[in-house]
Each structure stands twice: as C-alpha cells, then as structure tokens.
Protein backbone atom coordinates (compact mmCIF):
# COMPACT_ATOMS: atom_id res chain seq x y z
CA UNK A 1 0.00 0.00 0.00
CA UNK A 2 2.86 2.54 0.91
CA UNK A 3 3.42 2.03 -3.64
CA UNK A 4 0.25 3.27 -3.91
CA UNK A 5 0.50 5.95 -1.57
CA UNK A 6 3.28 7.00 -3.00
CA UNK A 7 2.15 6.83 -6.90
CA UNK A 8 -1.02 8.64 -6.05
CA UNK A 9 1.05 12.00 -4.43
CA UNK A 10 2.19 13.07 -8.27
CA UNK A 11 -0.14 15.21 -9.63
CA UNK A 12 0.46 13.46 -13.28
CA UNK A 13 -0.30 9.95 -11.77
CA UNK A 14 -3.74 11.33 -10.67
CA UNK A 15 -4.15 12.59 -13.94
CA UNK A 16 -3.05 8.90 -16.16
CA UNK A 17 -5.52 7.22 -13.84
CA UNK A 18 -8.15 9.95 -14.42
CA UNK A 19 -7.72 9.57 -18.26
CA UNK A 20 -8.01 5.84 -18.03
CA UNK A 21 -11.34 6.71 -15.56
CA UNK A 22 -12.54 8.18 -18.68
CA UNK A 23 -11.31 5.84 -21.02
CA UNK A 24 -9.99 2.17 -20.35
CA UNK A 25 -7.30 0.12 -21.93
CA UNK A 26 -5.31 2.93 -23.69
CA UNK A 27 -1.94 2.62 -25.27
CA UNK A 28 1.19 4.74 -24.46
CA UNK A 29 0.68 6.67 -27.79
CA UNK A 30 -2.71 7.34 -26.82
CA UNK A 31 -1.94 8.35 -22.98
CA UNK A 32 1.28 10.83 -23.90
CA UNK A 33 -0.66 13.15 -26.56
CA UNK A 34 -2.93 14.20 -23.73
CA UNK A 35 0.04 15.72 -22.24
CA UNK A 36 2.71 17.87 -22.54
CA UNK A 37 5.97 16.23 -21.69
CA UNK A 38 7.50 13.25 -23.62
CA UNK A 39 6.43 10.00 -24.28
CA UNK A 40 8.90 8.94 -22.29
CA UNK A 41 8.36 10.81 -19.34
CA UNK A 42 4.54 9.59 -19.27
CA UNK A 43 6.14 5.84 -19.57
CA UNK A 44 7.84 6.45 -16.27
CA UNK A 45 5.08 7.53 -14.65
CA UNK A 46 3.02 4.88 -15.93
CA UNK A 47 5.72 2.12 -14.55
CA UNK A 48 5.29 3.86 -11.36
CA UNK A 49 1.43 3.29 -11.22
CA UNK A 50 1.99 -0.60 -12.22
CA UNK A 51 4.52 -1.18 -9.76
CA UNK A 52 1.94 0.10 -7.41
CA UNK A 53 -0.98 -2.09 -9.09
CA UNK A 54 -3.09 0.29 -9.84
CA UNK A 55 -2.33 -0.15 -13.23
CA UNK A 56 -2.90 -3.14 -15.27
CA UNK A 57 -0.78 -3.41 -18.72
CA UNK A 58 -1.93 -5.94 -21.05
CA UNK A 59 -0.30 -6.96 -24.45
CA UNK A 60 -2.65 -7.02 -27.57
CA UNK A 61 -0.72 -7.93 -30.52
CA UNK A 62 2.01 -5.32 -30.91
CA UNK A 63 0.22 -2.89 -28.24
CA UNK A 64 0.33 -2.36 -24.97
CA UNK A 65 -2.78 -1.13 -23.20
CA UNK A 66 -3.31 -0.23 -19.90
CA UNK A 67 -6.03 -0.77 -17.24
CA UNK A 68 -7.08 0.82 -14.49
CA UNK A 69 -7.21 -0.85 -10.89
CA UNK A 70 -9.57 -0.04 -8.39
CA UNK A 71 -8.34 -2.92 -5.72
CA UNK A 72 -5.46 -1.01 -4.05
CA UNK A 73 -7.67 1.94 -3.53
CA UNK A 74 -10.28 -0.77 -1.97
CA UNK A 75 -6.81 -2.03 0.17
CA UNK A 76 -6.64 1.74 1.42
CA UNK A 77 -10.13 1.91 2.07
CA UNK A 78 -10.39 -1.23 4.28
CA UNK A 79 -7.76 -0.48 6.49
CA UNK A 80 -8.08 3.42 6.87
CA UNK A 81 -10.67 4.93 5.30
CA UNK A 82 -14.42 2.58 5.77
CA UNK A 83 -14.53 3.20 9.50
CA UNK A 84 -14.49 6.70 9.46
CA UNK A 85 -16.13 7.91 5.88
CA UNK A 86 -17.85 4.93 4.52
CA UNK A 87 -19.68 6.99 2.32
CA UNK A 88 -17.23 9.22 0.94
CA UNK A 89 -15.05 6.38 0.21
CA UNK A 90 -17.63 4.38 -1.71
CA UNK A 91 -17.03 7.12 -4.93
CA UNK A 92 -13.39 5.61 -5.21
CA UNK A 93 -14.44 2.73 -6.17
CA UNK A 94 -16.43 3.83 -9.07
CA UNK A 95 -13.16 4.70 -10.96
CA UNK A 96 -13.23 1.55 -13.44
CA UNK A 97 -16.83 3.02 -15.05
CA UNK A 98 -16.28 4.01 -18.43
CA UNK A 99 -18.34 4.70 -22.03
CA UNK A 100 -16.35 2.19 -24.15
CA UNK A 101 -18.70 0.13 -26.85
CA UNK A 102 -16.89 -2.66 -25.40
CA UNK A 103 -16.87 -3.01 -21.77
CA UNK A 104 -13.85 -4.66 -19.89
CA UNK A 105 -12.64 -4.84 -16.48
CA UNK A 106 -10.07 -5.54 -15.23
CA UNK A 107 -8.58 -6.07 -11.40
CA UNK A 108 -5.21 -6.97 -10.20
CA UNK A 109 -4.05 -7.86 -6.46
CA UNK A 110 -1.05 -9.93 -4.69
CA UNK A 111 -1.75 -12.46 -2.12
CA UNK A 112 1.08 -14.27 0.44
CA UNK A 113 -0.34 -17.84 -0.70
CA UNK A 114 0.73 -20.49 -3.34
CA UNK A 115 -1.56 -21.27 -6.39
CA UNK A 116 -2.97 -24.30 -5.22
CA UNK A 117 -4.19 -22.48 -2.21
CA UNK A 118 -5.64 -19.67 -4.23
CA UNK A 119 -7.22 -22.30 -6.58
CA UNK A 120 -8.57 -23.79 -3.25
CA UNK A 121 -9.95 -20.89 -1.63
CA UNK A 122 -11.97 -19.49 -5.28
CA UNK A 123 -13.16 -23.47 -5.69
CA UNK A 124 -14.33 -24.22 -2.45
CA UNK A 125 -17.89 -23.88 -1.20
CA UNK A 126 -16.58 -23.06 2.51
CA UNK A 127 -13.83 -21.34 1.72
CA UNK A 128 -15.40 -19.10 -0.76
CA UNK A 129 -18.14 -18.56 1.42
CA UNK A 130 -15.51 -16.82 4.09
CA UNK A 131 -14.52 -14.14 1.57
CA UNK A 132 -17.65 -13.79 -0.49
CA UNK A 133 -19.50 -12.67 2.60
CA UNK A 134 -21.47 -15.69 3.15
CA UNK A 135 -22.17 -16.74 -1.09
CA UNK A 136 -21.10 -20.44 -1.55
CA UNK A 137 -20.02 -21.27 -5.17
CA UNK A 138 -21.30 -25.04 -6.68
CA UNK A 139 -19.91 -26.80 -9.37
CA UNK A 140 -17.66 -30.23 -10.56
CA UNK A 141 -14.89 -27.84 -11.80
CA UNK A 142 -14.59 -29.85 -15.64
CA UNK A 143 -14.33 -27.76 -18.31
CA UNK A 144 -17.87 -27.52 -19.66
CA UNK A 145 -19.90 -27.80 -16.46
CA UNK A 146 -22.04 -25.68 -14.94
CA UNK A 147 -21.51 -23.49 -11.87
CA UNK A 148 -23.83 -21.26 -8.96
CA UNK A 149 -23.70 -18.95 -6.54
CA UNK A 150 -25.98 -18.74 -3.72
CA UNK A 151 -25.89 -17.26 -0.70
CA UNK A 152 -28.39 -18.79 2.41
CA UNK A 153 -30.60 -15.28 2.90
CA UNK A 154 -30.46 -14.19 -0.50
CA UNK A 155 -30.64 -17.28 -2.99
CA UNK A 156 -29.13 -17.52 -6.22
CA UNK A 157 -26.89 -14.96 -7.08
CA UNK A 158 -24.47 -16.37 -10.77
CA UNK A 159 -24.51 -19.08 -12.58
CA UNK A 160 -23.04 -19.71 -15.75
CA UNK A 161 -20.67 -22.33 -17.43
CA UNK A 162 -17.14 -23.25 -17.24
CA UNK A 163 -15.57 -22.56 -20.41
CA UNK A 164 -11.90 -23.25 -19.18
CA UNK A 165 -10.89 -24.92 -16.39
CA UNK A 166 -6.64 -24.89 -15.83
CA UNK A 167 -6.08 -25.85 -11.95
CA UNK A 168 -4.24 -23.99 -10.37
CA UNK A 169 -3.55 -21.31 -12.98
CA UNK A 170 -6.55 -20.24 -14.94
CA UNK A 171 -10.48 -20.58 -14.50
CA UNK A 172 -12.66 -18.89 -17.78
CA UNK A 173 -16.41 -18.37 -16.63
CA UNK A 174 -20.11 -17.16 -18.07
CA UNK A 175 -21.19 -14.93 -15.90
CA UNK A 176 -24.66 -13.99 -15.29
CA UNK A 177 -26.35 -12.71 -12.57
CA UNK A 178 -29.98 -13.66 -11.13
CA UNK A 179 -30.09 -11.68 -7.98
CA UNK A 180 -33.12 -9.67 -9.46
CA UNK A 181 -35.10 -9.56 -12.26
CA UNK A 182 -33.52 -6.39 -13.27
CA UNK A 183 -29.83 -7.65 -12.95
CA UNK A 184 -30.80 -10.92 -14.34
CA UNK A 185 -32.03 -9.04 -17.79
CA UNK A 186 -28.26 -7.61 -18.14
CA UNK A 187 -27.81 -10.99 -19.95
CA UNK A 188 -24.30 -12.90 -19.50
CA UNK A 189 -20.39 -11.67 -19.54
CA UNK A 190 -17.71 -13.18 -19.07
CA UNK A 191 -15.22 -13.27 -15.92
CA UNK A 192 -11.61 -15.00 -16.26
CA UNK A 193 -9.48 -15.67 -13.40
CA UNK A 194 -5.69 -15.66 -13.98
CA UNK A 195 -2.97 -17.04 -11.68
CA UNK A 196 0.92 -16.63 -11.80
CA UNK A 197 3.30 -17.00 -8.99
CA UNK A 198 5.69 -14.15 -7.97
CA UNK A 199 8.10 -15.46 -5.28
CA UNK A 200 6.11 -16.52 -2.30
CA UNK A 201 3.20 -15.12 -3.67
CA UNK A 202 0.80 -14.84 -6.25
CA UNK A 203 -0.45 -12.27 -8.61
CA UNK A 204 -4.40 -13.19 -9.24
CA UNK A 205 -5.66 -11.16 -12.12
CA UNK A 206 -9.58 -11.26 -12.36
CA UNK A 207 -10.68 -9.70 -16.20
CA UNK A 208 -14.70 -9.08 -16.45
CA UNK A 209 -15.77 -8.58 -19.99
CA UNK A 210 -18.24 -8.99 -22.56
CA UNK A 211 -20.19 -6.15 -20.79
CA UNK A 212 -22.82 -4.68 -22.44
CA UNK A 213 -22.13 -0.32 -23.31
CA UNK A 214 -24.85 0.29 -20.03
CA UNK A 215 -24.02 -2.58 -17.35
CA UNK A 216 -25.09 -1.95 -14.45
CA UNK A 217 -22.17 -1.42 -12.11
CA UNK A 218 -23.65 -3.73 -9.57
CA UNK A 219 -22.49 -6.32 -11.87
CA UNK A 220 -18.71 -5.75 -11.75
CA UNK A 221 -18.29 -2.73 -9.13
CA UNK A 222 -18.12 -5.44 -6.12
CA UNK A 223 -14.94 -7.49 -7.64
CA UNK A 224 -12.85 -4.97 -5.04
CA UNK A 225 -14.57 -5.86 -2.28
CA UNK A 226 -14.56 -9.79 -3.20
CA UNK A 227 -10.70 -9.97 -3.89
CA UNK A 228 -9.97 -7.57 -0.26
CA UNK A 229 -11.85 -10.57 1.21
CA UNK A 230 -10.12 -12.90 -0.11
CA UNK A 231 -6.50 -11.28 0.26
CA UNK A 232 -7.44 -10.92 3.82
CA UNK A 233 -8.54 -14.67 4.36
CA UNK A 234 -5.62 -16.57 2.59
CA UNK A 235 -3.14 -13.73 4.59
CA UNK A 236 -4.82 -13.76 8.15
CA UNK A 237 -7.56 -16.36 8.34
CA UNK A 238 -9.71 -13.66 9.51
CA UNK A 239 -12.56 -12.11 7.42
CA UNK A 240 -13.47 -8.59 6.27
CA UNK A 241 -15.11 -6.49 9.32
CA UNK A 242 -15.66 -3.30 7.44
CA UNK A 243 -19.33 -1.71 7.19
CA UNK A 244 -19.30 -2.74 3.32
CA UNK A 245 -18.10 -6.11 3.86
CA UNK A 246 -20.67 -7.22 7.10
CA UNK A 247 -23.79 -5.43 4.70
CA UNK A 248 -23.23 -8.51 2.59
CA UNK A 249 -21.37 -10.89 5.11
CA UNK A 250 -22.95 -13.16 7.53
CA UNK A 251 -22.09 -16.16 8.98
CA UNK A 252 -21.32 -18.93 6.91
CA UNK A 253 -23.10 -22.43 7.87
C-alpha cells in the first residue's frame, strides 16, 4: 500500500488514472498526446502506477494497453478509510466506469499464498463462502460444467458455465447474474481468473468482460470488495469487518 500511496502524491499519476477513468485500456501513444511532456516521461510515470498495481498493462498484438485498478484503492479503504467515511469512500471505487462500446474490467491484487491455495480458496464452497460474505459457489470444476452462486438469505446470485478450467492457474467463466429480475435481464459476460506465482506469492488477475455499453455497475463494481476478502482470508484467516463487507457478510453455515 505505501506504492500506492506513493504513486497517487504526483499530480500526473492522478491525472493517467483519471484519463483511463474516462477511457480504459489505452496505449502509451494514446496516454502521452494528452500531455505535454515526452512520451517517455509519461512511460515512467506509468511504470510507477503498475509497480503500485493500480495499473494493469496488457499486451494485444504489438500494443500495450493499460487498465485501471480499483483494488489497491479498496486495500486503502479497508484499512483506513471505511470506518471513518464509509460513504465518501464508496465514490473511489467507481473509478473503473467508463463509455467504451466494449466493456472490460479488469482487477489486479497480490496475495502471500501459493496457487494451489488460491485455486482452493476461489473453488471451495466453505472457503469461498468466508470471503464472499457468506455466497457459496457449486460446481464439478470440468471444463464444460455448470456453476452457482448462492448465498443462504439471499438465494441464487451467478450461474453460468465453465468454459476453461486450468487448476491452479486459470479458470474462464459465463457470468450472469440472477439476484433480481432487473440484474438478471443484463444478460451474460464473461469473468476470467488468472494465476501466476511471484516469489512466495501470487499475482491473481480477475478480467470481467463482454459487458454490455450500459451494465449496471452492480455487476462488476463489487470485484474490489470480493478480492480484499479474499487477500485478507488466505493472509490472516480472519474475514473482512468493514461496514461494506458485514452489509453482505454473515455467517457462513
């Protein structure tokens, strides 16, 4: 977190991560003609922001674009911010919301914990229900088979297919959510989780796409939350106590 603190003090950092507010998944090209100071300055600054996480760069062909990540904001906001301005601090995590024809999300985050443990705790019905705030996930885990989220008060919550299913490094999923009527009409996305280990650690990358131009941020604006939870059990064995986790949370039977 000090990264982030530290990446967010520069005036021009605030800036990148506004422009990608506005407009996700931009090249370098693209992000240094909105200022004026070299490409290569705004290429520093940019490394800055991804050493920090909260900037995801991902290779398409010959280009590199860049994403913006709301999770170490959502780190910030767990451990300083929620008990004192839980309100205030809800806006920051609106920054991934953008007008793009094709909507894609994208949210990074390290966690102290091998792969097989992080395969473990997004696989399991108990475990998952410790950092999903009570919503047990369902499935055989074979590529093709179906999979559901529930939670005990609320019911059904996803379901959707496996389309890939890599243990311990990559899980491809349909995503569509039934927790209303209104929701459920969104139709179904797509949500990819992506494992690689750094060190003792690993890097989970969870990429939400195949949005339609006017989802409703309800369908991807909680990923934060979910992946805070989940940092926090694998690290601590302890769940999220924050007033935006225990809205959700309850205890797990």
């Amino acid at each position: 977190m000090e990264l982030a603190f530290k990446a967010l003090a520069d005036p021009t950092r605030r800036e990148l991560l506004d422009e990608l507010f506005r407009r996700d998944g931009q090249s370098l090209n693209a992000l240094a003609s909105r200022f004026a100071m070299t490409r290569v300055a705004v290429a520093k600054h940019l490394r800055l922001l991804e050493e920090a996480g909260l900037v995801v760069p991902e290779r398409r062909g010959r280009e590199k674009l860049h994403f913006l990540n709301p999770v170490p904001i959502r780190l910030i906001h767990d451990r300083w911010v929620s008990k004192y301005t839980e309100t205030w601090a809800a806006g920051l995590v609106d920054l991934k919301r953008d007008l793009e024809a094709r909507v894609e999300k994208v949210f990074e985050i390290f966690i102290r914990t091998t792969p097989q443990r992080l395969w473990q705790a997004i696989t399991d019905p108990k475990t998952r229900a410790r950092f999903q705030f009570g919503a047990r996930v369902e499935s055989d885990w074979t590529t093709g088979s179906a999979y559901r989220i529930a939670h005990d008060r609320a019911g059904g919550l996803v379901e959707g297919e496996n389309l890939e299913v890599d243990p311990p490094w990559r899980l491809v999923q349909t995503y569509h959510a039934i927790w209303d009527d209104d929701i459920a009409a969104q139709g179904t996305s797509r949500v990819t989780w992506q494992i690689e280990q750094v060190g003792d650690s690993c890097r989970l990358v969870v990429r939400h796409d195949q949005l339609a131009v006017d989802a409703d941020e309800h369908l991807y604006g909680g990923w934060p939350m979910v992946l805070s939870g989940l940092k926090t059990w694998l690290e601590t064995g302890t769940e999220l106590t924050t007033p935006g986790s225990l809205m959700y949370g309850g205890e797990p039977s």
